[in-house]
PDB file of N, CA and C in Angstrom:
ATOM      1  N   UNK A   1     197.911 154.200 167.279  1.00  0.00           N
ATOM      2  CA  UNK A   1     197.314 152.905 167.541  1.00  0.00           C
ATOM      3  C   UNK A   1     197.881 152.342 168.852  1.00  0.00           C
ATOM      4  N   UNK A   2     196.916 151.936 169.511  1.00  0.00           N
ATOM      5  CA  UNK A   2     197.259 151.550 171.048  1.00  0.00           C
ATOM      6  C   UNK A   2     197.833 149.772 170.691  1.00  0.00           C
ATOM      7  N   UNK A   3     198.704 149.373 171.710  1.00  0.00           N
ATOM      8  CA  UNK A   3     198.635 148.337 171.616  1.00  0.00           C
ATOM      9  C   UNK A   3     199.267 147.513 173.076  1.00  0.00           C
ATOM     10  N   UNK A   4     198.535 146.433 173.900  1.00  0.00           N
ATOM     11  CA  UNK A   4     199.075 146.140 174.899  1.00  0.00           C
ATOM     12  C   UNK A   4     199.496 144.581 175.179  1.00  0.00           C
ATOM     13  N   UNK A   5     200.725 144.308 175.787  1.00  0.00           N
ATOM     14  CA  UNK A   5     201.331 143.025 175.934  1.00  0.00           C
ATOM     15  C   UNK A   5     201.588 142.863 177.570  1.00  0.00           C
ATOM     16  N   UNK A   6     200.439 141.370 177.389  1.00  0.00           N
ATOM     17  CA  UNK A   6     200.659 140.860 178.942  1.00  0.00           C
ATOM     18  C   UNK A   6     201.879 140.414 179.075  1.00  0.00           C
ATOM     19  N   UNK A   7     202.219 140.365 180.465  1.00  0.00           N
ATOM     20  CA  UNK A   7     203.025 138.870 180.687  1.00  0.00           C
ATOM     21  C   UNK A   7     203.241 138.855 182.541  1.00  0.00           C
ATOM     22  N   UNK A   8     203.764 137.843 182.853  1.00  0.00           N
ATOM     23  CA  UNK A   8     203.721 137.193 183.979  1.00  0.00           C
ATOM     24  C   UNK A   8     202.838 136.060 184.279  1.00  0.00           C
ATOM     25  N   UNK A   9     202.388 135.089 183.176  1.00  0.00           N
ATOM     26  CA  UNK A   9     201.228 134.448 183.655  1.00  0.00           C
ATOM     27  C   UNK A   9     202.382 132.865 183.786  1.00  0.00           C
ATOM     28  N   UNK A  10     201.577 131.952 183.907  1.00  0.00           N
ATOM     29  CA  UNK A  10     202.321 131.060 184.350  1.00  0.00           C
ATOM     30  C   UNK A  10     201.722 129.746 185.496  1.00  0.00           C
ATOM     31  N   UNK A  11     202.285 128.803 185.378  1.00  0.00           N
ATOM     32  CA  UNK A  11     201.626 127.888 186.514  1.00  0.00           C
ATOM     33  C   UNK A  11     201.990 127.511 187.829  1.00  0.00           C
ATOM     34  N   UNK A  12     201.240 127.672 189.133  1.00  0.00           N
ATOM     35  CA  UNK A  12     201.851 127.922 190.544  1.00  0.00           C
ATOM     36  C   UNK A  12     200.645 126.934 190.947  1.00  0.00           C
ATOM     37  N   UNK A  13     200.958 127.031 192.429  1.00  0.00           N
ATOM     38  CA  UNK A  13     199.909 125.968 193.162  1.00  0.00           C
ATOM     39  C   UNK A  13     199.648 126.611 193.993  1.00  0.00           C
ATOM     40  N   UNK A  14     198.404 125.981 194.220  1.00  0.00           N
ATOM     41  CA  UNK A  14     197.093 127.157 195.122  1.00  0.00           C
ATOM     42  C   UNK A  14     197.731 127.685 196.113  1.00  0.00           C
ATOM     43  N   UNK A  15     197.404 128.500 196.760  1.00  0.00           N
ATOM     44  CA  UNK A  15     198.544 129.415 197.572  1.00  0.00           C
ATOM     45  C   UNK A  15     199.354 130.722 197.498  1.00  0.00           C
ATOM     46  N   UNK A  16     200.006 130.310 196.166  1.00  0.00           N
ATOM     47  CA  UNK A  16     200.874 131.176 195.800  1.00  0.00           C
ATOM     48  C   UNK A  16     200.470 132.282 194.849  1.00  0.00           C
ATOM     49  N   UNK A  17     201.672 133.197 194.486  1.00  0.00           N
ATOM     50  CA  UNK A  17     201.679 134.350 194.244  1.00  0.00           C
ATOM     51  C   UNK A  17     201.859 134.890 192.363  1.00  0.00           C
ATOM     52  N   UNK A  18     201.584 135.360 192.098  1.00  0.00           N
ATOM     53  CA  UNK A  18     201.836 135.741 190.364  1.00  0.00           C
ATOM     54  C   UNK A  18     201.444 137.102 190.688  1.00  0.00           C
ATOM     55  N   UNK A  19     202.432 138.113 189.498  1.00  0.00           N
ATOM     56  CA  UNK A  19     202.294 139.472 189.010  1.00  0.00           C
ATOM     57  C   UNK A  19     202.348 139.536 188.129  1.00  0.00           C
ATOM     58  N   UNK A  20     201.109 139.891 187.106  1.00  0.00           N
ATOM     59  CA  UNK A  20     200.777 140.180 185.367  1.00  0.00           C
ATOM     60  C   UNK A  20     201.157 141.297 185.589  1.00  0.00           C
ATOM     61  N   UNK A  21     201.805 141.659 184.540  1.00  0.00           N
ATOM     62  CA  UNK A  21     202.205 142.913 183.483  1.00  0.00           C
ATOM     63  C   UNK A  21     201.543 143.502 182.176  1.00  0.00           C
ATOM     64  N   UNK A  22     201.071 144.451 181.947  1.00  0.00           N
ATOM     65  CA  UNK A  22     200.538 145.031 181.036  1.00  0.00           C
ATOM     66  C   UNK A  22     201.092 146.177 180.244  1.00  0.00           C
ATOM     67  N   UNK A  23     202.076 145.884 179.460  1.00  0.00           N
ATOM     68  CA  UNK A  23     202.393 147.491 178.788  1.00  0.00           C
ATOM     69  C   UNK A  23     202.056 147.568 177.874  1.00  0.00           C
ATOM     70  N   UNK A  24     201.628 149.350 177.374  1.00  0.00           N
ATOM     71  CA  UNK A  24     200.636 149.797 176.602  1.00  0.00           C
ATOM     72  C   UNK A  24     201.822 150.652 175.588  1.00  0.00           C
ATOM     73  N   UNK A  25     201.622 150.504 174.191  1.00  0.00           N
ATOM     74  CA  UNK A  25     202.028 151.682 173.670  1.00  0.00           C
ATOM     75  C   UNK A  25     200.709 152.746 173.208  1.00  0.00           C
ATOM     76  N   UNK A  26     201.930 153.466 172.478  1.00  0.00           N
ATOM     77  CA  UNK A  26     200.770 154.671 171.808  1.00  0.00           C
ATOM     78  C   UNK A  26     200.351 155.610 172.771  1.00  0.00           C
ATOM     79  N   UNK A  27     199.247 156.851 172.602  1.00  0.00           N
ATOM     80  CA  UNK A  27     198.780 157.533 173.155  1.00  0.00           C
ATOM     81  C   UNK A  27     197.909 156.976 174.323  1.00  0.00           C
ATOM     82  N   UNK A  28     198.192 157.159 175.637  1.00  0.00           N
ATOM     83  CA  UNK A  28     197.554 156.852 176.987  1.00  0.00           C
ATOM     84  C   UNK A  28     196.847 158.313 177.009  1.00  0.00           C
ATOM     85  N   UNK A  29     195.082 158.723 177.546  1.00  0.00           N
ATOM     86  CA  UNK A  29     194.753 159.586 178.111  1.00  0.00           C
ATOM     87  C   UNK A  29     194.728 159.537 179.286  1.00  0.00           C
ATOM     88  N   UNK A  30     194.073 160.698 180.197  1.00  0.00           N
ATOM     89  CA  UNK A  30     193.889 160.338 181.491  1.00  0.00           C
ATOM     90  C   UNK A  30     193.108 160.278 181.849  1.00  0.00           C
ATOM     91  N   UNK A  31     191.812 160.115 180.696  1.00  0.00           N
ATOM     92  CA  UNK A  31     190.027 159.870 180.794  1.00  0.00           C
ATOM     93  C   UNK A  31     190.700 158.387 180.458  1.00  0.00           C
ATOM     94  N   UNK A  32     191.457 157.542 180.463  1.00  0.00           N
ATOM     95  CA  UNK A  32     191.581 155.926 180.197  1.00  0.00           C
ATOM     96  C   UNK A  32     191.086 155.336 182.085  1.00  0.00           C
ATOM     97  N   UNK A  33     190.692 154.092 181.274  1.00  0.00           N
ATOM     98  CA  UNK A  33     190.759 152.873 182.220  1.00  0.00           C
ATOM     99  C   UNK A  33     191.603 151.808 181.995  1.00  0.00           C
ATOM    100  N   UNK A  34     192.312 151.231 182.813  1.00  0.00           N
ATOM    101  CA  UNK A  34     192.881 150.412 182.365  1.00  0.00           C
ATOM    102  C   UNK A  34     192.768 148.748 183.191  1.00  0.00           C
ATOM    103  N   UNK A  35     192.227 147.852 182.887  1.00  0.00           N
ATOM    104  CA  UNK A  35     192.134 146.643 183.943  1.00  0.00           C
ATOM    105  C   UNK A  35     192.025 145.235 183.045  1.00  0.00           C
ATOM    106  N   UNK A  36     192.153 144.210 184.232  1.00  0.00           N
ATOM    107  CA  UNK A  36     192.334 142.945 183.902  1.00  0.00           C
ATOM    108  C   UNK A  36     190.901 142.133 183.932  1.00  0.00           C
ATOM    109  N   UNK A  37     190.869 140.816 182.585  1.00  0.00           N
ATOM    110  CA  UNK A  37     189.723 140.461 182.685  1.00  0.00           C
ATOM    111  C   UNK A  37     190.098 138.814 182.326  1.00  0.00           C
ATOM    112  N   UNK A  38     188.954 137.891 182.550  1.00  0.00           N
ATOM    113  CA  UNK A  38     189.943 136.530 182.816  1.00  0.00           C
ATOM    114  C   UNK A  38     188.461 135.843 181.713  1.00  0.00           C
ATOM    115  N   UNK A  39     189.266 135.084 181.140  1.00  0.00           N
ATOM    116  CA  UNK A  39     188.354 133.861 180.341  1.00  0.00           C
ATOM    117  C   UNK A  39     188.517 132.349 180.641  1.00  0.00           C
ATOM    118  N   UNK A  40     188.196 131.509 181.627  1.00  0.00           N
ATOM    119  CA  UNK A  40     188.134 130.107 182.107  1.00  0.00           C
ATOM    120  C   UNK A  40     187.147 129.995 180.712  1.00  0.00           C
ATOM    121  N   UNK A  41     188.296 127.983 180.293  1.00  0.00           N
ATOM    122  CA  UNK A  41     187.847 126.809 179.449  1.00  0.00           C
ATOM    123  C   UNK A  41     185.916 127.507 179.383  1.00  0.00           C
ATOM    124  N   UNK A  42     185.203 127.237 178.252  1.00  0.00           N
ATOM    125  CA  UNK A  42     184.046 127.307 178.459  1.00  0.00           C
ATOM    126  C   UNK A  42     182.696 128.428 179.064  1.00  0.00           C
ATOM    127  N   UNK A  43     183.956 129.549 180.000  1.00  0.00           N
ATOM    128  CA  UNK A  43     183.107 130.779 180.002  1.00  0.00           C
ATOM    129  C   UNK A  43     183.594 131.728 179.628  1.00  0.00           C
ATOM    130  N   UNK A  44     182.434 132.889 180.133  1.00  0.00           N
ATOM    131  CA  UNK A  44     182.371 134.151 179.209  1.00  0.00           C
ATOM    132  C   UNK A  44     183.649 134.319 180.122  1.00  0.00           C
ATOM    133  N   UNK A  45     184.184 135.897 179.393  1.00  0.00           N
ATOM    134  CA  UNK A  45     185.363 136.682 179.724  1.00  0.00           C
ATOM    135  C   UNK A  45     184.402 137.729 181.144  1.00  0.00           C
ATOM    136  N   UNK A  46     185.415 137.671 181.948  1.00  0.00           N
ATOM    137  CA  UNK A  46     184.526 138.045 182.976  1.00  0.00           C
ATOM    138  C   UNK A  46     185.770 139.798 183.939  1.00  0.00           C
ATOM    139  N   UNK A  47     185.217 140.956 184.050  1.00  0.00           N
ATOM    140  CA  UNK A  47     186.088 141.450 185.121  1.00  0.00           C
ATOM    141  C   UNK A  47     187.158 141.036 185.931  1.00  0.00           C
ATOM    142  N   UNK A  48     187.951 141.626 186.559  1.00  0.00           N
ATOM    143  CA  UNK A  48     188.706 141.031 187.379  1.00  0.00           C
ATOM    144  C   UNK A  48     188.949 142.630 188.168  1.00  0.00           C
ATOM    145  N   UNK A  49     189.871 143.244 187.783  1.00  0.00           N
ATOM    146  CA  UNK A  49     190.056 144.971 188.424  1.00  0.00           C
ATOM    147  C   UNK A  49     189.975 145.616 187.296  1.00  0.00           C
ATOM    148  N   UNK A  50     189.820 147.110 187.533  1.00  0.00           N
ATOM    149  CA  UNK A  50     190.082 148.080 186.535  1.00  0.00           C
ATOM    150  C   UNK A  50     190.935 149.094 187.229  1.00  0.00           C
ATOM    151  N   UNK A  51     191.492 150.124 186.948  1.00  0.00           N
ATOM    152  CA  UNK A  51     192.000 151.426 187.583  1.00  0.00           C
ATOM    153  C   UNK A  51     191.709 152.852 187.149  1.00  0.00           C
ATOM    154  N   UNK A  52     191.891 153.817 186.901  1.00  0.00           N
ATOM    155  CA  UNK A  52     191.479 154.944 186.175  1.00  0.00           C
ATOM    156  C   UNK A  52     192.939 155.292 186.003  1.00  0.00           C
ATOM    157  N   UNK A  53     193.201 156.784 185.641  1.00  0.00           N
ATOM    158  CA  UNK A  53     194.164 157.346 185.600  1.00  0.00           C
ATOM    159  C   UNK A  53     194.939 157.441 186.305  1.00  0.00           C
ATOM    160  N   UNK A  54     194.165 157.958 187.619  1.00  0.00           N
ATOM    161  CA  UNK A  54     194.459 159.098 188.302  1.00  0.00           C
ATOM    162  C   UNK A  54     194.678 157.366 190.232  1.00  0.00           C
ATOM    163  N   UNK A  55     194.579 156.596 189.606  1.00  0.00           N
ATOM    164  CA  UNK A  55     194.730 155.489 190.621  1.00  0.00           C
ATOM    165  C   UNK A  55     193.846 154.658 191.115  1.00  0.00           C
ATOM    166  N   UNK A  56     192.357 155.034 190.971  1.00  0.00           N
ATOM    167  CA  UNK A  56     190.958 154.407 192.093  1.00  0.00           C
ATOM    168  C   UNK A  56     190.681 153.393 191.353  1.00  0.00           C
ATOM    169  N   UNK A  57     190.898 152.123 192.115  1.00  0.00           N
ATOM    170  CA  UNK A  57     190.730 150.600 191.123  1.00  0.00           C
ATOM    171  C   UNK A  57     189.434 150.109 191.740  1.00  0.00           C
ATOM    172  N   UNK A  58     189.241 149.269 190.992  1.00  0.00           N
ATOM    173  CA  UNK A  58     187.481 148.814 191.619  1.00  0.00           C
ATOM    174  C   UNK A  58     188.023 147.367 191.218  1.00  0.00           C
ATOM    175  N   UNK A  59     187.033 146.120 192.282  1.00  0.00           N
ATOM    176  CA  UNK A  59     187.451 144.932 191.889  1.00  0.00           C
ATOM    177  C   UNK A  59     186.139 144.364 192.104  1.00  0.00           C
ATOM    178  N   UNK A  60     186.051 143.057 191.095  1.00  0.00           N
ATOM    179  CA  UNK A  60     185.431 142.350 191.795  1.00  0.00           C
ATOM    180  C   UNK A  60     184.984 141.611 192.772  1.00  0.00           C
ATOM    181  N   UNK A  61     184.167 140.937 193.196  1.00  0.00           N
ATOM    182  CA  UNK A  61     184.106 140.186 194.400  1.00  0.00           C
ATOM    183  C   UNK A  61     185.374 139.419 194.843  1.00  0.00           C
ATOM    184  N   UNK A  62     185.291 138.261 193.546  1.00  0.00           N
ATOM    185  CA  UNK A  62     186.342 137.397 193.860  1.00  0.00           C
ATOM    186  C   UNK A  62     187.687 137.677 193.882  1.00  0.00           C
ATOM    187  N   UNK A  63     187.934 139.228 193.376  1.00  0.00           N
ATOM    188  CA  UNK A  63     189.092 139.747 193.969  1.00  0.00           C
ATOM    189  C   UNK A  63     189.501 140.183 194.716  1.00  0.00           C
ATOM    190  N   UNK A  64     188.699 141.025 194.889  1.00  0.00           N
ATOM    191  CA  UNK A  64     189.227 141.496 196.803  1.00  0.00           C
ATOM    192  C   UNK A  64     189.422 140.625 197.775  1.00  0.00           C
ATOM    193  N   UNK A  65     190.492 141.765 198.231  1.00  0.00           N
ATOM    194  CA  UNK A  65     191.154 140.733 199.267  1.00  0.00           C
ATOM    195  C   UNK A  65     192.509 139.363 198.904  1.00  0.00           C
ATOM    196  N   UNK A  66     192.640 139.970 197.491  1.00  0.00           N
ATOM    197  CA  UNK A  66     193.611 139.193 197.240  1.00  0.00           C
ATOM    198  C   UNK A  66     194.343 139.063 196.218  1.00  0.00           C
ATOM    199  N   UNK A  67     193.629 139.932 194.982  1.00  0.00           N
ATOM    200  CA  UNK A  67     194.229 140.828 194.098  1.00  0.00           C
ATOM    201  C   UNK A  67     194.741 142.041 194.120  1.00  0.00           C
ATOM    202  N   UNK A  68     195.496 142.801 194.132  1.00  0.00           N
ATOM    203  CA  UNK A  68     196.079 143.989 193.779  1.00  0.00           C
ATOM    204  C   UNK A  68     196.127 144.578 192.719  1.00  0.00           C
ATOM    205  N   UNK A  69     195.522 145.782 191.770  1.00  0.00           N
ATOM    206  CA  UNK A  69     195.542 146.430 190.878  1.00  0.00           C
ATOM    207  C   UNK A  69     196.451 147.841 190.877  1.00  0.00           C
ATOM    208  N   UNK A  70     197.462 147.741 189.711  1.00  0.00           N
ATOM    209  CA  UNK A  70     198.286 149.005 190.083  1.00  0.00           C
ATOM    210  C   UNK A  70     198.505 149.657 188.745  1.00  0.00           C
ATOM    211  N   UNK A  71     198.646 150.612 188.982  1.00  0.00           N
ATOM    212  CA  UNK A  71     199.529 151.320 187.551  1.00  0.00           C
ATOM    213  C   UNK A  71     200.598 152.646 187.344  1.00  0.00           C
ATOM    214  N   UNK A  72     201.090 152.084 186.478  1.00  0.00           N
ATOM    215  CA  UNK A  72     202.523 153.700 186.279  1.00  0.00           C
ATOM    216  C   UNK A  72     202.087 154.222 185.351  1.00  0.00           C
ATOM    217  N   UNK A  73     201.918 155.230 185.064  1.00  0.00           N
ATOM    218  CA  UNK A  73     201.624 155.892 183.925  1.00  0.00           C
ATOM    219  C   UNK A  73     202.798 156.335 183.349  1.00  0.00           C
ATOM    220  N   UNK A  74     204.201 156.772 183.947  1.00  0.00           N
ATOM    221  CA  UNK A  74     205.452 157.133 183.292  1.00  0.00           C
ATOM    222  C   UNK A  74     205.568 156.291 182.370  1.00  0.00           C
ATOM    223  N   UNK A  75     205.259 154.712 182.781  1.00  0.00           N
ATOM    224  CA  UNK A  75     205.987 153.181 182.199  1.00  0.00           C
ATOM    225  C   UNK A  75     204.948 152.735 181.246  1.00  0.00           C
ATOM    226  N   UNK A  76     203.328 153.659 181.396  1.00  0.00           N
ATOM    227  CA  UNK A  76     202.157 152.815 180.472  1.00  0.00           C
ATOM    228  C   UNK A  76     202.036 151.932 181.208  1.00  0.00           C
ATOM    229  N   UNK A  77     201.858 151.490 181.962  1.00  0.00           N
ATOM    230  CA  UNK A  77     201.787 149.718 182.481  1.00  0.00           C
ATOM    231  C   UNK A  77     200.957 149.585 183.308  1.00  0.00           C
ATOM    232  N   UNK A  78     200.411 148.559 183.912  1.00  0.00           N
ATOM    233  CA  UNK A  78     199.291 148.382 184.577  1.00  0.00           C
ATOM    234  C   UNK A  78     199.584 146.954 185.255  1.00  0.00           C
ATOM    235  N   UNK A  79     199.731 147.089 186.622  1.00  0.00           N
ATOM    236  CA  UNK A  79     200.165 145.263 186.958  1.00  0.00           C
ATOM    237  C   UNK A  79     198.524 144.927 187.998  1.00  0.00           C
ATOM    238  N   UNK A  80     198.728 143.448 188.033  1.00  0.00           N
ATOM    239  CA  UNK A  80     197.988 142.602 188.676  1.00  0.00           C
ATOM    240  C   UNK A  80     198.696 141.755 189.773  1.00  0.00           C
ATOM    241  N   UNK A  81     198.928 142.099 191.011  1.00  0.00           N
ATOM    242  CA  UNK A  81     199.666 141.015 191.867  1.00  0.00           C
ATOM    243  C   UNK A  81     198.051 140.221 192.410  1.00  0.00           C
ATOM    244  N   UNK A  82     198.605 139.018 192.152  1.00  0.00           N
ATOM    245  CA  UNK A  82     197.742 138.133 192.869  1.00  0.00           C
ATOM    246  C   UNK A  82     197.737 136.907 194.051  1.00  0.00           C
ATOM    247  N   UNK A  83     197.550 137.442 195.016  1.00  0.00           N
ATOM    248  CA  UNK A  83     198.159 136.606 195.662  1.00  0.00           C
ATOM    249  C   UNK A  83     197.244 135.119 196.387  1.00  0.00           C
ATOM    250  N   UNK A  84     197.401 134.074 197.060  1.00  0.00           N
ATOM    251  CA  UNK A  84     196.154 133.492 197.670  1.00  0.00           C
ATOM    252  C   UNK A  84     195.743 132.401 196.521  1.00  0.00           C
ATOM    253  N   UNK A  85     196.600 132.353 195.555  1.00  0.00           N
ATOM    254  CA  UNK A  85     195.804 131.981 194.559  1.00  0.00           C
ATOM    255  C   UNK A  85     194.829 130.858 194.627  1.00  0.00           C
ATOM    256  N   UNK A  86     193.902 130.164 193.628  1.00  0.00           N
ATOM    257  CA  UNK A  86     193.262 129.268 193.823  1.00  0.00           C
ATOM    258  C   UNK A  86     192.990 128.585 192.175  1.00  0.00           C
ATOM    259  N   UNK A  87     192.447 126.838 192.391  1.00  0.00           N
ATOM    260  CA  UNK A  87     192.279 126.375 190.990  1.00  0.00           C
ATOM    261  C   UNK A  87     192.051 127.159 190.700  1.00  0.00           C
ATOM    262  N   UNK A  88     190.481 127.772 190.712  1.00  0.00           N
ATOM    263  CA  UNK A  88     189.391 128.337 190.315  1.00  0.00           C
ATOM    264  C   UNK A  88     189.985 129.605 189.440  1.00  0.00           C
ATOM    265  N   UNK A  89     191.019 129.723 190.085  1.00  0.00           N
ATOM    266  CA  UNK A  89     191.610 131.303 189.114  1.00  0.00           C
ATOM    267  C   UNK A  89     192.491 131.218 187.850  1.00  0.00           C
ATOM    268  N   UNK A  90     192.349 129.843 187.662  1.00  0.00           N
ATOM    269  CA  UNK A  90     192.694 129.415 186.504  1.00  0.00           C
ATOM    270  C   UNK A  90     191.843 129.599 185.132  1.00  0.00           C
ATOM    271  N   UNK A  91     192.833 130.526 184.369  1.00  0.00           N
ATOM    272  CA  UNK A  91     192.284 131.439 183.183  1.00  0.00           C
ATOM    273  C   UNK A  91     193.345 131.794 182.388  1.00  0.00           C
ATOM    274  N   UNK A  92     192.946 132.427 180.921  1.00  0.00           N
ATOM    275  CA  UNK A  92     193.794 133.543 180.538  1.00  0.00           C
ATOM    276  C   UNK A  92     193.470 134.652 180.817  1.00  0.00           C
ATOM    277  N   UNK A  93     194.374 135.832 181.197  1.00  0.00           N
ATOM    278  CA  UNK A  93     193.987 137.106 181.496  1.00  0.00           C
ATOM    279  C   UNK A  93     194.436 138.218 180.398  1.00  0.00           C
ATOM    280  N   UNK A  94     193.466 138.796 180.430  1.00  0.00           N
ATOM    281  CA  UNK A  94     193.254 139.585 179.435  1.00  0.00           C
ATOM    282  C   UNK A  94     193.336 141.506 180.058  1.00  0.00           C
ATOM    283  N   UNK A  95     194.488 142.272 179.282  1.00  0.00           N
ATOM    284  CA  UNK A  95     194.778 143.276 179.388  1.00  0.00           C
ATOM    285  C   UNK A  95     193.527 144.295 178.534  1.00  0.00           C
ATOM    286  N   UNK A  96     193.461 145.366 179.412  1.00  0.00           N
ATOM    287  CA  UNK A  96     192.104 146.188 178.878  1.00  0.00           C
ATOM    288  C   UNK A  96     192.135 147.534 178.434  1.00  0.00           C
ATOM    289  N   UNK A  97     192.485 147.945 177.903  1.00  0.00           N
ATOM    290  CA  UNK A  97     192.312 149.717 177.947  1.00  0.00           C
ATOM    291  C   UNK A  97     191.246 150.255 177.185  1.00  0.00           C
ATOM    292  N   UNK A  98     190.441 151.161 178.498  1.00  0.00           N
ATOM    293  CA  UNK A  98     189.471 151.773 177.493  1.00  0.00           C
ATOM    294  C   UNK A  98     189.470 153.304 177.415  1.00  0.00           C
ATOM    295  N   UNK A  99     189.658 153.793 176.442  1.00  0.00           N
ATOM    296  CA  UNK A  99     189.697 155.551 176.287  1.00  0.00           C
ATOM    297  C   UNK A  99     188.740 156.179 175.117  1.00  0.00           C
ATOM    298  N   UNK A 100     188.443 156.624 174.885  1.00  0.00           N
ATOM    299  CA  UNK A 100     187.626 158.000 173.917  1.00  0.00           C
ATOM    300  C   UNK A 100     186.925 156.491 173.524  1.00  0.00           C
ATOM    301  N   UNK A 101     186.336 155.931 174.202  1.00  0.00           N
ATOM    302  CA  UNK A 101     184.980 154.864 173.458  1.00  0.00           C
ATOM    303  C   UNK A 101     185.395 153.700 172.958  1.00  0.00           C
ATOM    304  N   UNK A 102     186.717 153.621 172.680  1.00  0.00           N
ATOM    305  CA  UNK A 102     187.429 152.522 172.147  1.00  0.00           C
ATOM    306  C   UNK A 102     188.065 151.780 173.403  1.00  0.00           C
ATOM    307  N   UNK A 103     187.971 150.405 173.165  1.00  0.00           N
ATOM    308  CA  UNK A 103     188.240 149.335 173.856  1.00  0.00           C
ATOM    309  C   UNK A 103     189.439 148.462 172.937  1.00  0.00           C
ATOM    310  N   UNK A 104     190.821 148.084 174.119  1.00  0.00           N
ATOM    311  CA  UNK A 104     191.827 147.685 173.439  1.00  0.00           C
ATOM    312  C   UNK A 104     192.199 146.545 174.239  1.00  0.00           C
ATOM    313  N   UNK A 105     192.661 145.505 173.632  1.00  0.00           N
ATOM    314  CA  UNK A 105     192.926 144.276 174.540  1.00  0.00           C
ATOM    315  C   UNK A 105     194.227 144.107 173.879  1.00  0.00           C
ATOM    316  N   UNK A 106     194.774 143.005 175.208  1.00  0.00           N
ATOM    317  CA  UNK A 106     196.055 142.432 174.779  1.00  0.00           C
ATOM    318  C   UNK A 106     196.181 140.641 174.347  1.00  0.00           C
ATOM    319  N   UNK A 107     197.101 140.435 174.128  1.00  0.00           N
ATOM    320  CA  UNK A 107     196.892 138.927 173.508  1.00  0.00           C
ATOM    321  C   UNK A 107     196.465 137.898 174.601  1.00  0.00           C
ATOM    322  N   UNK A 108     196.523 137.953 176.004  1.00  0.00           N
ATOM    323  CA  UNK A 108     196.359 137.160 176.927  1.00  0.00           C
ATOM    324  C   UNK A 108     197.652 136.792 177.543  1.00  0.00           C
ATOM    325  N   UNK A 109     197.328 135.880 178.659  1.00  0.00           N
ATOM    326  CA  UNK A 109     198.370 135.300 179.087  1.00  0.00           C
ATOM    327  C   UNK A 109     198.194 134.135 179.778  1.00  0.00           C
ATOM    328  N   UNK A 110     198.890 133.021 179.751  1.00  0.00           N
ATOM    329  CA  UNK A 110     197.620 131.566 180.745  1.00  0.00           C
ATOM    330  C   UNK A 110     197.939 131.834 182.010  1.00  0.00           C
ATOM    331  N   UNK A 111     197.377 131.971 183.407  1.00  0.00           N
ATOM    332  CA  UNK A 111     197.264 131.162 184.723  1.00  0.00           C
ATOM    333  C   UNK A 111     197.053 130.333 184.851  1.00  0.00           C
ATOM    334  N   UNK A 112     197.877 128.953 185.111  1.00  0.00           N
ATOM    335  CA  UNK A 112     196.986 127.915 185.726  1.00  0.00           C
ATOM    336  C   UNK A 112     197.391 127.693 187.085  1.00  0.00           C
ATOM    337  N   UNK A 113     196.547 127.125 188.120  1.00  0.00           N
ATOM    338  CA  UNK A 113     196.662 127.121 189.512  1.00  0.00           C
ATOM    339  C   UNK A 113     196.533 125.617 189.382  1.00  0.00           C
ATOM    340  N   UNK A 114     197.277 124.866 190.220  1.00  0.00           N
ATOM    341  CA  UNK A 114     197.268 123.529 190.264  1.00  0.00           C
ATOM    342  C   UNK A 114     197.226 123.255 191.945  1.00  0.00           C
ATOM    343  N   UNK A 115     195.833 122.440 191.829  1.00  0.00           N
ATOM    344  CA  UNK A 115     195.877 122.492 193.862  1.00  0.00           C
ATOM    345  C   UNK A 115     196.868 120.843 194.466  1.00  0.00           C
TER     346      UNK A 115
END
C-alpha cells in the first residue's frame, strides 16, 4: 500500500520562495508519475507539475517559469520549489502518484501567499 506525506507548505508573501516535499512509501514503479496538484477555497483541484520516473516533468501554464518539479527515487520523494510566488497561488497542494492505474494522494498541505 502506497502512501504519501506532503510538507513544506506554509505562509510567505508574494515574492517569495517555498519547497513542498512529497515522500512516498511502499512499492514505487518506474511506469509511475508522480506530481503536484492545488485546490483554491471554491475550485476544482487543478494540475500543477507531474514527473515520470525516469525525470521529464511537464507543467502547467501557470507554472512555468517559476515552479520547479523534481524527484529522487533513492529517497521516494518528489519536491516542488516554487519560487515568484503570488496571492493567486494560494491553495492546498496535493501530492500525486499514479502507477498500474491506481491514483494515490497525500493529505495536502496549505500555501497561503499574502501580498
Amino acid at each position: 500500500q502506497v502512501q504519501l506525506v506532503e510538507s513544506g507548505g506554509g505562509l510567505v508573501q508574494a515574492g517569495e520562495s517555498l519547497r513542498l516535499s512529497c515522500a512516498a512509501s511502499g512499492t514505487i514503479f518506474s511506469i509511475s508519475r508522480m506530481g503536484w496538484y492545488r485546490q483554491a477555497p471554491g475550485k476544482q483541484r487543478e494540475l500543477v507539475a507531474d514527473i515520470t520516473y525516469y525525470g521529464m516533468p511537464t507543467y502547467t501554464h501557470f507554472a512555468k517559469g517559476r515552479f520547479t518539479i523534481s524527484r529522487d527515487n533513492a529517497k521516494k520523494t518528489v519536491y516542488l520549489q516554487m519560487n515568484s510566488l503570488k496571492p493567486e497561488d494560494t491553495a492546498v497542494y496535493f501530492c500525486n502518484l499514479l502507477q498500474e492505474g491506481s491514483n494515490y494522494w497525500g493529505q495536502g498541505t496549505q500555501v497561503t501567499v499574502s501580498s
